[in-house]
Protein backbone atom coordinates (compact mmCIF):
# COMPACT_ATOMS: atom_id res chain seq x y z
CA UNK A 1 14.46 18.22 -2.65
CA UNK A 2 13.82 14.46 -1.30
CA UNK A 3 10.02 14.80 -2.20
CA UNK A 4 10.82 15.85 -5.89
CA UNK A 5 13.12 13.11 -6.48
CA UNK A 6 10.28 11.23 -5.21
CA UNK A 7 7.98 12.72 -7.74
CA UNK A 8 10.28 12.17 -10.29
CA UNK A 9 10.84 8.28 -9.38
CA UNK A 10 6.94 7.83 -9.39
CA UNK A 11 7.07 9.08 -12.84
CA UNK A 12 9.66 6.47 -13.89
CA UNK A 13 7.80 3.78 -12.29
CA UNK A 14 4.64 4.89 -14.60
CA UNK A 15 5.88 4.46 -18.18
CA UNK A 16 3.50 6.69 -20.55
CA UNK A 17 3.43 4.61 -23.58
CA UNK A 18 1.71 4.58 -26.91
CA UNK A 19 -0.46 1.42 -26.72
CA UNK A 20 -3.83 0.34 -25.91
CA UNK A 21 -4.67 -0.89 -22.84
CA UNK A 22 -5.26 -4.57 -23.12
CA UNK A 23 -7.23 -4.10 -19.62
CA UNK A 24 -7.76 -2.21 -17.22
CA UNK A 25 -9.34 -1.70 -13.83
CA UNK A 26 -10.07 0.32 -11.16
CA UNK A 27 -11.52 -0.20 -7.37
CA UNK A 28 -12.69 2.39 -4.91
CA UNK A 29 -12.22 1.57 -1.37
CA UNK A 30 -13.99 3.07 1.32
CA UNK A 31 -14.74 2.49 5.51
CA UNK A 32 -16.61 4.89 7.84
CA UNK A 33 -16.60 4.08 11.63
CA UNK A 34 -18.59 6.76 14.03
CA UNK A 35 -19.37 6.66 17.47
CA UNK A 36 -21.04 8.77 20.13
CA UNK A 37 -21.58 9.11 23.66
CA UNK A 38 -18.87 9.66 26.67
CA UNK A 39 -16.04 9.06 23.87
CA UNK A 40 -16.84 10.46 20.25
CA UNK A 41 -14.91 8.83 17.53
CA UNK A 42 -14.68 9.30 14.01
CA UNK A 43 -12.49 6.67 11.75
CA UNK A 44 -12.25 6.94 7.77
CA UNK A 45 -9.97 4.69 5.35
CA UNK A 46 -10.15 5.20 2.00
CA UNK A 47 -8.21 3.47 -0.84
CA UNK A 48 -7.63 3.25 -4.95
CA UNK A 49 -6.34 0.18 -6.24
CA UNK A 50 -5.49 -0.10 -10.34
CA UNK A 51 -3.94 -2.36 -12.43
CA UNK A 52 -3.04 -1.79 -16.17
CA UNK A 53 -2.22 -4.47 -18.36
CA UNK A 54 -0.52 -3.69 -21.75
CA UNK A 55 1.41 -5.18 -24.43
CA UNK A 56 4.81 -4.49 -23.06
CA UNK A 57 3.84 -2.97 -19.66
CA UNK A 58 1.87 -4.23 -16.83
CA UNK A 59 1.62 -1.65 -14.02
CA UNK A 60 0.20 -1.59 -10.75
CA UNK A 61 -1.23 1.39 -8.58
CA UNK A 62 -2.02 1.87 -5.07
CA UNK A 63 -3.51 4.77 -3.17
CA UNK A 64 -4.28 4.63 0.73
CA UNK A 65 -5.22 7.18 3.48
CA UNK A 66 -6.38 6.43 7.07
CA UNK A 67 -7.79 9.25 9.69
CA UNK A 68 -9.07 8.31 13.02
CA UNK A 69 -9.99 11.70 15.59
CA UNK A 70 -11.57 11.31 18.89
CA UNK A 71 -13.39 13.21 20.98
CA UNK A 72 -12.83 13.13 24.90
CA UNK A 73 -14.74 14.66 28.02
CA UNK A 74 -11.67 16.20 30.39
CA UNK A 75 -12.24 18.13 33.82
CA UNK A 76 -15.74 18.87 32.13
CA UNK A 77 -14.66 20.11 28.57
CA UNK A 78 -14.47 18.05 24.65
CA UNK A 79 -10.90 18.01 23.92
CA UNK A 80 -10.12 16.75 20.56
CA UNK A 81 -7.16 14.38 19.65
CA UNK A 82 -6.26 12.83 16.41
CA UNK A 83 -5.15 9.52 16.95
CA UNK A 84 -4.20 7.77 13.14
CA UNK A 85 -3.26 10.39 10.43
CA UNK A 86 -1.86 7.84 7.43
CA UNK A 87 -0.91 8.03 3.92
CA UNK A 88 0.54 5.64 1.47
CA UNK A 89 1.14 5.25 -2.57
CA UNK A 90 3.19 3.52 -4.60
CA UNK A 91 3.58 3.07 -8.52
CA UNK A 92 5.13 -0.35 -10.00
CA UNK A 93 5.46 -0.38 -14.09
CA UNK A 94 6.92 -4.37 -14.93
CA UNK A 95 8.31 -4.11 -18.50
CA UNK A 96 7.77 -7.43 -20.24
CA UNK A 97 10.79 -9.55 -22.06
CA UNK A 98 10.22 -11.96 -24.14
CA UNK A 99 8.81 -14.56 -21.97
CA UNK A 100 6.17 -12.02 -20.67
CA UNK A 101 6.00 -13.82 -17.48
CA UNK A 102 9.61 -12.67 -17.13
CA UNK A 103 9.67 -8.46 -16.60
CA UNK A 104 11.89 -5.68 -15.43
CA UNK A 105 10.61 -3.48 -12.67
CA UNK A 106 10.66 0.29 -11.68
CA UNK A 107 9.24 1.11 -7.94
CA UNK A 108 8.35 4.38 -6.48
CA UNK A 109 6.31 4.57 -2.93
CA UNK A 110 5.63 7.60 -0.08
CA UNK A 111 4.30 7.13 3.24
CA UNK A 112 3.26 9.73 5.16
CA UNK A 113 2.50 8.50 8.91
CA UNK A 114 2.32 11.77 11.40
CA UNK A 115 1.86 9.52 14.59
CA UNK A 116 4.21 6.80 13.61
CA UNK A 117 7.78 6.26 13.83
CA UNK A 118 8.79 8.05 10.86
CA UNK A 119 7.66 11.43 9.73
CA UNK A 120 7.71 10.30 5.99
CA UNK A 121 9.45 7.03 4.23
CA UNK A 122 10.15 7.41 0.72
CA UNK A 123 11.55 4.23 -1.58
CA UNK A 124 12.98 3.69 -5.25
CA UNK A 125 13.89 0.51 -6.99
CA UNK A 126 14.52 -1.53 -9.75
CA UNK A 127 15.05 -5.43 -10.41
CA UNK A 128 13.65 -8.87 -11.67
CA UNK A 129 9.48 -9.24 -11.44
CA UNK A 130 8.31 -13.04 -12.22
CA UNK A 131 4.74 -13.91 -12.97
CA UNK A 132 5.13 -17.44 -11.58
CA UNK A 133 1.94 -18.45 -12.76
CA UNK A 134 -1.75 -17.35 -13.57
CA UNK A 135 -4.97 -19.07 -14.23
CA UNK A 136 -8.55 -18.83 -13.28
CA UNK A 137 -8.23 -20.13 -9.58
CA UNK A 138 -5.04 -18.26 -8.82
CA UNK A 139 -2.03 -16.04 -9.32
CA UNK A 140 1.11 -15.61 -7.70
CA UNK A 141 3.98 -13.01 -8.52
CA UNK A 142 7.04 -11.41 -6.79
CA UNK A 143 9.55 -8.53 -6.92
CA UNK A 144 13.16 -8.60 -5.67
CA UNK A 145 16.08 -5.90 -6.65
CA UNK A 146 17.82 -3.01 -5.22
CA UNK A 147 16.68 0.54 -4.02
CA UNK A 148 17.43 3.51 -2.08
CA UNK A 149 15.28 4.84 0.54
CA UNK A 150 14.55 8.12 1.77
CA UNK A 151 13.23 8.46 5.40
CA UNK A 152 13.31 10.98 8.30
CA UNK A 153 12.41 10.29 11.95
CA UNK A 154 9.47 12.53 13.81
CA UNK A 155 12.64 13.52 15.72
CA UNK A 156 13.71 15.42 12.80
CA UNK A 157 16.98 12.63 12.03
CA UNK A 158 17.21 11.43 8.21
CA UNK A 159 17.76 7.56 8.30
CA UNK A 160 18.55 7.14 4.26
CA UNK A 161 19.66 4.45 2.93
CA UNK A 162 20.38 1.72 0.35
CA UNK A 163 18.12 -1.41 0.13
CA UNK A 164 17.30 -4.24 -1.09
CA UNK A 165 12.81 -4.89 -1.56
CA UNK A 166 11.68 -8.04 -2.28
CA UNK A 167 7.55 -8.33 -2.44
CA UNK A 168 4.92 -11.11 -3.42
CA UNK A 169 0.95 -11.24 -4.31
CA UNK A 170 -1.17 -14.37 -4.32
CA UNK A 171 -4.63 -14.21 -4.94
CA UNK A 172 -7.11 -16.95 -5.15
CA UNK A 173 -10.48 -17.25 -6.33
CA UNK A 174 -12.55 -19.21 -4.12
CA UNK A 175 -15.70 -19.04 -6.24
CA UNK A 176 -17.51 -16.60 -8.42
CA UNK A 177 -17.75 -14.18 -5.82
CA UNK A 178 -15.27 -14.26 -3.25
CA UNK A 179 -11.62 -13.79 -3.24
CA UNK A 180 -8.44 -14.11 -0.85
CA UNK A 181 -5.57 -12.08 -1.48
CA UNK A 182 -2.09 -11.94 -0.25
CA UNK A 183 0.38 -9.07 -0.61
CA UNK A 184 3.47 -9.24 1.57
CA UNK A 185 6.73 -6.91 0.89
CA UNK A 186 9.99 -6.17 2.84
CA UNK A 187 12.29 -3.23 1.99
CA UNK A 188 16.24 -4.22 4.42
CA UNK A 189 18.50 -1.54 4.74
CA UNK A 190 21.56 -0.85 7.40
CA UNK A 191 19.63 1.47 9.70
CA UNK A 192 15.66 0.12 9.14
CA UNK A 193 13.65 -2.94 7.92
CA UNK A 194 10.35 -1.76 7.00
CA UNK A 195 7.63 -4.12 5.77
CA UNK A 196 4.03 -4.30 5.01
CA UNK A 197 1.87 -7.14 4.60
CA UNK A 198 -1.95 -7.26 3.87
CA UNK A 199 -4.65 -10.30 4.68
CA UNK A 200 -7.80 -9.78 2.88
CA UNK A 201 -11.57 -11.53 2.07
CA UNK A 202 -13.42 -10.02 -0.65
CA UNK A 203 -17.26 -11.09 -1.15
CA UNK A 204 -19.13 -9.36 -4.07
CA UNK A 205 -22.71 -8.32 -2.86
CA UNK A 206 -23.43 -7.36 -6.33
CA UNK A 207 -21.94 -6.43 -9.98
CA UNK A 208 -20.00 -3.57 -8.68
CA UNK A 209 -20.24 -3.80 -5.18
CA UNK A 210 -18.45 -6.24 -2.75
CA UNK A 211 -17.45 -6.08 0.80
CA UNK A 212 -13.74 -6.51 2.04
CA UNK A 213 -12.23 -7.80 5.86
CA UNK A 214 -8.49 -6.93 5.96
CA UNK A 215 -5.88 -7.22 8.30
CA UNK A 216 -3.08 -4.47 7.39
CA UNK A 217 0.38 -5.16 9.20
CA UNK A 218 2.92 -2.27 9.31
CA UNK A 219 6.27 -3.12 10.99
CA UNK A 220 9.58 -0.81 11.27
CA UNK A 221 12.97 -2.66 13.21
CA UNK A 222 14.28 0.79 14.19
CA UNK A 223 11.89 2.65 16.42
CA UNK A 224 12.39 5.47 19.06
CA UNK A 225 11.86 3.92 22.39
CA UNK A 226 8.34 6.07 22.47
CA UNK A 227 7.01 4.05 19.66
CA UNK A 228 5.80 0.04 18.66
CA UNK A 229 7.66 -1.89 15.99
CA UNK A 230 4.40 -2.79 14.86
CA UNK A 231 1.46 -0.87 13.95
CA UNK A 232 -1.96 -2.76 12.83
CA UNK A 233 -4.64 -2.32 11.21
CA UNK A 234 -8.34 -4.48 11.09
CA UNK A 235 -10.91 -2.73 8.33
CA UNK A 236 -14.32 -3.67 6.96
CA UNK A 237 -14.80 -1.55 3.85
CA UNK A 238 -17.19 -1.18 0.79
CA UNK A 239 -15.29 -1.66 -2.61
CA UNK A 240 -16.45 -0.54 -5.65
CA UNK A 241 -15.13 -1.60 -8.85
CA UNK A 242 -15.25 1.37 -11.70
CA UNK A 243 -13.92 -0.75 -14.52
C-alpha cells in the first residue's frame, strides 16, 4: 500500500504538461571496479541524472543504484557475500510564479538500502523552491517545506512520520570543461533525521564524455545499535551526456 502511494506521489512530483521543452538534458553515469586474487570483488554504480526546463515547470530527475559482491576463500572454499545492495530516485517538478525564480515544489523519493539501517525510506513533500541566482559561472537554489515520510527498519518496525526537507544545489563552472557541484538535503522528523549530501568534480574528456570524483555522504540519527549513522561513499565514474 506504502509503495503505491509512493508511485502515486512520484507522479505528482512529474507534472505531464502540454508544452515544449525549452531544454532538456540527460547524463548517464556509470563506475566498474573488479578485482582478483585471494579476495574477488566486483563493485558497479550506475546513475541517470535529468533536468527539464519548461515554461511553467522546471523538473529535476535522479536515478541511482550501487552493488558491491565479494568473493572470499574460507576453510578452503569461495563463499560469496554481497556487501552494498543500494537504490535511490527521486522526482522534483518546481512550478514557476510569476517571478520564475520564485516556484512551488512537489517531491517524491525511494531508497531501497538492503544492508543499511532501513529496509526502504520513502518521502513526499511540498513547499517554497527559490532560484537565488543563475549565470554562466554559477547557480545556486534551495527547497524547504513540509512532508511525510514512509520508512521501515530491517527489523521489520515502521518509523513514519511527518517532516520537514529543506535541500540546496550550487554548481560552479570553473572553466569550459570542468565543474564543481554541490547538492546537500536534510529531511527532520520525530523518530529520524536522514540526510544526503554529494561533493563532486566533473572534467569533460571530450564532447560527450567527461569523468566525475564524488564523495556521496548518507547519514540516518536513528540507527539499531548493529549499524553506523553514517554510510559513505568515494566513486570515479564515466558520464555521458545524451542531450
Amino acid at each position: 500500500m506504502k509503495r503505491t502511494l509512493l508511485s502515486l506521489a512520484i507522479l505528482m512530483a512529474t507534472p505531464v504538461v502540454a508544452e515544449e521543452a525549452k531544454t532538456f538534458s540527460l547524463d548517464g553515469e556509470f563506475g566498474l571496479i573488479l578485482t582478483t586474487g585471494n579476495t574477488e570483488t566486483t563493485s558497479v554504480s550506475a546513475g541517470l541524472t535529468a533536468k527539464q526546463e519548461l515554461e511553467n515547470w522546471s523538473n529535476d530527475y535522479l536515478i541511482e543504484g550501487l552493488y558491491k559482491k565479494e568473493t572470499n576463500q574460507v576453510n578452503g572454499e569461495d563463499v560469496d557475500q554481497v556487501s552494498a545492495q543500494k537504490f535511490f530516485a527521486s522526482a522534483q517538478g518546481n512550478y514557476k510564479l510569476e517571478n520564475p525564480n520564485h516556484r512551488l515544489f512537489g517531491f517524491a523519493s525511494y531508497e531501497d538500502d538492503r544492508l543499511g539501517a532501513y529496509k526502504y525510506q520513502a518521502k513526499i513533500a511540498a513547499g517554497w523552491n527559490q532560484k537565488v541566482w543563475q549565470n554562466d559561472v554559477s547557480s545556486f537554489e534551495y527547497s524547504v517545506g513540509p512532508g511525510y515520510a514512509f520508512q521501515e527498519t530491517n527489523e521489520g518496525e515502521d518509523a513514519d512520520s511527518f517532516i520537514v526537507r529543506g535541500s540546496a544545489a550550487y554548481r560552479w563552472n570553473i572553466s569550459d570543461t570542468a565543474k564543481f557541484t554541490q547538492t546537500l538535503s536534510t529531511e527532520v522528523g520525530s523518530d529520524n533525521t536522514k540526510s544526503r549530501a554529494e561533493t563532486a568534480l566533473t572534467a569533460k574528456i571530450n564532447g560527450s564524455l567527461s569523468m566525475k570524483v564524488a564523495l556521496k555522504l548518507d547519514h540516518n540519527t536513528d540507527v539499531p545499535e548493529t549499524r553506523k549513522n553514517l554510510d559513505s561513499e568515494t566513486s570515479v565514474t564515466l558520464v555521458y551526456t545524451f542531450f
